[in-house]
Protein backbone atom coordinates (compact mmCIF):
# COMPACT_ATOMS: atom_id res chain seq x y z
CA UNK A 1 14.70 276.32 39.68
CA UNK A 2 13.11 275.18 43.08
CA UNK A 3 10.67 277.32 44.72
CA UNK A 4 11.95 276.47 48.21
CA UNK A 5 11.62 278.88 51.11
CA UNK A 6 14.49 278.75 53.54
CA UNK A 7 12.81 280.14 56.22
CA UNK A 8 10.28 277.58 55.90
CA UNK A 9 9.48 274.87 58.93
CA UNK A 10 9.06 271.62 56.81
CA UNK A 11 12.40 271.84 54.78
CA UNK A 12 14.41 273.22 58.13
CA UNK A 13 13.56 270.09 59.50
CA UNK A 14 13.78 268.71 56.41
CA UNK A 15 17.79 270.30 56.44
CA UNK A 16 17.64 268.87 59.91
CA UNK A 17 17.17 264.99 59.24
CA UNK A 18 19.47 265.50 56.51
CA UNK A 19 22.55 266.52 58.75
CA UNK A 20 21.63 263.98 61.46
CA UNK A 21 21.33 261.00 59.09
CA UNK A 22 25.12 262.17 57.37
CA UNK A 23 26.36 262.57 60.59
CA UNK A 24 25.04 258.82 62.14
CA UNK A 25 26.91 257.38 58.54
CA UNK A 26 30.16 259.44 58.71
CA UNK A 27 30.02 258.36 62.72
CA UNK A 28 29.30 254.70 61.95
CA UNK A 29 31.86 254.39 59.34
CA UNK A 30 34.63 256.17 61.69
CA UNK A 31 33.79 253.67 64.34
CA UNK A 32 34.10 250.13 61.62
CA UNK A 33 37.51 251.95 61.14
CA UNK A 34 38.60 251.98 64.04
CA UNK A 35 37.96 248.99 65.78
CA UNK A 36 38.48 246.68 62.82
CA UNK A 37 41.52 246.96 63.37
CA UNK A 38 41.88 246.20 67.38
CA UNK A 39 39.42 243.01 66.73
CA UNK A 40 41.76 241.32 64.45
CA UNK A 41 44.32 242.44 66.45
CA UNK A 42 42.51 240.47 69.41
CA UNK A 43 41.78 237.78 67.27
CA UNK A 44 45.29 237.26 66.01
CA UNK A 45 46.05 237.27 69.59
CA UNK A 46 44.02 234.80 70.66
CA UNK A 47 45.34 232.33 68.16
CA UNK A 48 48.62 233.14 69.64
CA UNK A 49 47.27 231.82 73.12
CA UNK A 50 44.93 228.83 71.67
CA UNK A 51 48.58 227.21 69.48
CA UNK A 52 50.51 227.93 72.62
CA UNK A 53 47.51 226.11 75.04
CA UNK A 54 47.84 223.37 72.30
CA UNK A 55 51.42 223.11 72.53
CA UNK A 56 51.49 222.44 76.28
CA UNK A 57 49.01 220.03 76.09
CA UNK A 58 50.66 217.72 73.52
CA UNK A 59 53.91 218.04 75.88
CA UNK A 60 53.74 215.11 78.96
CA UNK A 61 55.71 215.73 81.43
CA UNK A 62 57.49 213.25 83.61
CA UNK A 63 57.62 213.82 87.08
CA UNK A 64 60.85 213.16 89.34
CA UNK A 65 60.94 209.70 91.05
CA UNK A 66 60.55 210.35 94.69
CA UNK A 67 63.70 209.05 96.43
CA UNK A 68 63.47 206.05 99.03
CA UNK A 69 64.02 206.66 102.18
CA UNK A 70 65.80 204.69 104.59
CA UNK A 71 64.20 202.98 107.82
CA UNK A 72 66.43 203.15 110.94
CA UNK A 73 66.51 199.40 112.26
CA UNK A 74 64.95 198.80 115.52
CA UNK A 75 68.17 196.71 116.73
CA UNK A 76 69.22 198.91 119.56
CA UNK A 77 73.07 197.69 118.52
CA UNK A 78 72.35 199.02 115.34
CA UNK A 79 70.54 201.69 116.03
CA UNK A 80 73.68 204.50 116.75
CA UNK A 81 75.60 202.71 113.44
CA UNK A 82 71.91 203.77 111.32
CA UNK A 83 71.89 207.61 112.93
CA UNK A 84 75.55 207.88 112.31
CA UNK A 85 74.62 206.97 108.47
CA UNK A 86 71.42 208.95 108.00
CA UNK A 87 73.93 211.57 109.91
CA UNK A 88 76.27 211.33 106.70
CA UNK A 89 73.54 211.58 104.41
CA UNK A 90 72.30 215.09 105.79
CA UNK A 91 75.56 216.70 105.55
CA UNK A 92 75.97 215.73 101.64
CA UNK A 93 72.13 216.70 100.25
CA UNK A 94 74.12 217.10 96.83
CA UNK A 95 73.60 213.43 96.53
CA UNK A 96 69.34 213.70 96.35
CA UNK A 97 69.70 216.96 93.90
CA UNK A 98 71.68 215.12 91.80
CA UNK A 99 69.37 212.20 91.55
CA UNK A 100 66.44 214.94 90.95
CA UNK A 101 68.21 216.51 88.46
CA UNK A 102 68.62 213.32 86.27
CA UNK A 103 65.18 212.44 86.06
CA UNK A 104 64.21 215.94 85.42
CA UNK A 105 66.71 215.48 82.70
CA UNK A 106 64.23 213.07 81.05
CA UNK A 107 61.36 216.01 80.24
CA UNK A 108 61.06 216.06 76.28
CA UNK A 109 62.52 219.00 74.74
CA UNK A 110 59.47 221.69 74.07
CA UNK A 111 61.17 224.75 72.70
CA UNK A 112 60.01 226.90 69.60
CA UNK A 113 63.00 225.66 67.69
CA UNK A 114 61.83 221.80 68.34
CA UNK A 115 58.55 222.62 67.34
CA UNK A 116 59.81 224.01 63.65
CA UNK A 117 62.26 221.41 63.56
CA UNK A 118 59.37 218.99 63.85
CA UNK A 119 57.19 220.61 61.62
CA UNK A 120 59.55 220.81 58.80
CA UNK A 121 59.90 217.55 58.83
CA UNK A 122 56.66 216.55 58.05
CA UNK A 123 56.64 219.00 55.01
CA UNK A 124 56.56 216.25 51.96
CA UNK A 125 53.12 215.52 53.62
CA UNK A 126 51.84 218.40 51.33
CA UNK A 127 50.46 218.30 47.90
CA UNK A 128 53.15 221.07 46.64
CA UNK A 129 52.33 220.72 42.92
CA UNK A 130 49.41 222.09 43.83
CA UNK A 131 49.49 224.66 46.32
CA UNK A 132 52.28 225.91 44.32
CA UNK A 133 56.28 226.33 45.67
CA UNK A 134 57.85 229.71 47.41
CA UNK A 135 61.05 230.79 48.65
CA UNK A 136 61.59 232.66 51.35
CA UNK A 137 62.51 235.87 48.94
CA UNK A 138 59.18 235.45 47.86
CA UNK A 139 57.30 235.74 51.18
CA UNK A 140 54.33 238.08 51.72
CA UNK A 141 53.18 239.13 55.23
CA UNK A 142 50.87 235.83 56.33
CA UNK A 143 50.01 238.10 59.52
CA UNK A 144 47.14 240.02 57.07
CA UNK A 145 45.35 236.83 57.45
CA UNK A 146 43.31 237.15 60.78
CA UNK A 147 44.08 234.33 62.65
CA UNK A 148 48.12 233.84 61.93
CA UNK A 149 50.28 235.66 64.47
CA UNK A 150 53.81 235.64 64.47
CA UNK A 151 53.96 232.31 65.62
CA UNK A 152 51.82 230.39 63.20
CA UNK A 153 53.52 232.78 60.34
CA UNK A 154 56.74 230.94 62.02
CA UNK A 155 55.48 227.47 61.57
CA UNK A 156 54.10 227.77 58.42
CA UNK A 157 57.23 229.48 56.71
CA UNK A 158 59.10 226.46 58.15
CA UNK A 159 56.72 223.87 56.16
CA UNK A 160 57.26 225.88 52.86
CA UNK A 161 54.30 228.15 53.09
CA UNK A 162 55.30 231.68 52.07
CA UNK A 163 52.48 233.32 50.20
CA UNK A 164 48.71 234.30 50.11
CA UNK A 165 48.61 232.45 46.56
CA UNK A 166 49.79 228.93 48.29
CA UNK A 167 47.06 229.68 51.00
CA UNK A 168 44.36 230.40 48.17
CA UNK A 169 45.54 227.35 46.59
CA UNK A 170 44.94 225.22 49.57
CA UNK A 171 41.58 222.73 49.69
CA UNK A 172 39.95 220.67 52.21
CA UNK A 173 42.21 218.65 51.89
CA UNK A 174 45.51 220.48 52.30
CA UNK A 175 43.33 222.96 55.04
CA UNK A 176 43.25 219.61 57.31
CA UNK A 177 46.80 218.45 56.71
CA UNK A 178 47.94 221.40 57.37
CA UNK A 179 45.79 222.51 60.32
CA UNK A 180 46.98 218.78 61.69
CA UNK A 181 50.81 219.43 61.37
CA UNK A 182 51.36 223.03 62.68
CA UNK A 183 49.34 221.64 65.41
CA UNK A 184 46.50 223.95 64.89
CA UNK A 185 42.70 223.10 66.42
CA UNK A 186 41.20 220.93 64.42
CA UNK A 187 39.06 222.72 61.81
CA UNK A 188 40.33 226.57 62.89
CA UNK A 189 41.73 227.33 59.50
CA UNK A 190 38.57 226.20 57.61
CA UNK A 191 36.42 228.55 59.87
CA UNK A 192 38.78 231.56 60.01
CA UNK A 193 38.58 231.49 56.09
CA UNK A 194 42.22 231.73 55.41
CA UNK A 195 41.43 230.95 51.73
CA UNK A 196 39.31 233.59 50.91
CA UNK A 197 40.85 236.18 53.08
CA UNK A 198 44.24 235.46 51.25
CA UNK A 199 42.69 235.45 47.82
CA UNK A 200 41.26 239.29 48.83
CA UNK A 201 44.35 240.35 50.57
CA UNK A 202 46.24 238.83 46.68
CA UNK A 203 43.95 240.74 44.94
CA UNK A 204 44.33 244.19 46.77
CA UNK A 205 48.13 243.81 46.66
CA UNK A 206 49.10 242.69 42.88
CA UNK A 207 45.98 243.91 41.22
CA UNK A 208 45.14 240.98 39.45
CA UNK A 209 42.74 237.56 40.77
CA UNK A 210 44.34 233.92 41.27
């Protein structure tokens, strides 16, 4: 059909091009593969670290009072009745530690389970009627969304947010009340896209569009 000659220069390096530019595709679309998957992997990691970071800073710490000391009178009668006392004091240090250990006593609670427990209690906050309600039978895997790690998947379950079609639901609105009570940065769920990203991840899972 094609009067081509094989042994011809033009359509070797015709042949030529050909392979290179298949092989440059096939090579770039190996490499999209492969580290798509380590970026979100980074990215869902740094979330992690940025919610933690946040967490510590909300936290305020109180610092042990520093214990008074006692000053040794310059009375000389005195003086062997004040070393015999500060004498006592050295050989029971249990009652300094003990005084530390009450005012350490006093630093605010900042475990995971606090945290939850905190953020399920501001859950009526949300518009529910119309994100849309979920039970935890229901739940799909929030960690598809880049930018929710285990931790965020954590708080969000325990404000009553289970699915991608809750997320898709979400608007500005419910993006900044929601962003404010997991103690997200402010503005971080908006710019990861969590709404469209769950309305793809929906789609590629049931088959069908919100």
């Amino acid at each position: 059909m094609f009067d081509i000659d094989p042994l011809s220069r033009p359509v070797a390096i015709a042949e030529i091009l050909l392979l290179l530019g298949a092989s440059t595709v096939f090579g770039w679309l190996m490499a999209r593969l492969i580290f798509s998957d380590r970026i979100q992997a980074l990215r869902t990691q740094i979330a992690e670290k940025e919610a933690e970071l946040e967490n510590c800073r909300r936290t305020k710490i109180v610092a042990p009072k520093k214990k008074e000391t006692s000053v040794v009178p310059a009375d000389p009668v005195n003086r062997l009745a004040a070393s015999e006392a500060d004498s006592h004091m050295v050989s029971q240090p249990s009652l300094y530690t003990s005084s530390e250990t009450a005012d350490i006593s006093h630093i605010p609670a900042t475990s995971e389970a606090a945290v939850l427990a905190r953020i399920a209690s501001r859950a009526p906050e949300l518009n529910f009627d119309r994100i849309g309600r979920a039970t935890p039978a229901e739940a799909d895997d929030l960690k598809d969304i880049v930018g929710i790690g285990p931790l965020l998947e954590r708080k969000l379950h325990s404000l009553g947010i289970f699915t991608y079609r809750q997320i898709a639901n979400f608007t500005k609105e419910d993006m900044a009340k929601v962003n404010d009570i997991i103690e997200f940065f402010p503005g971080r769920i908006e710019r990861d896209n969590w709404v469209g990203q769950a309305k793809l991840i929906f789609e590629r899972k049931y088959g069908s569009k919100i």
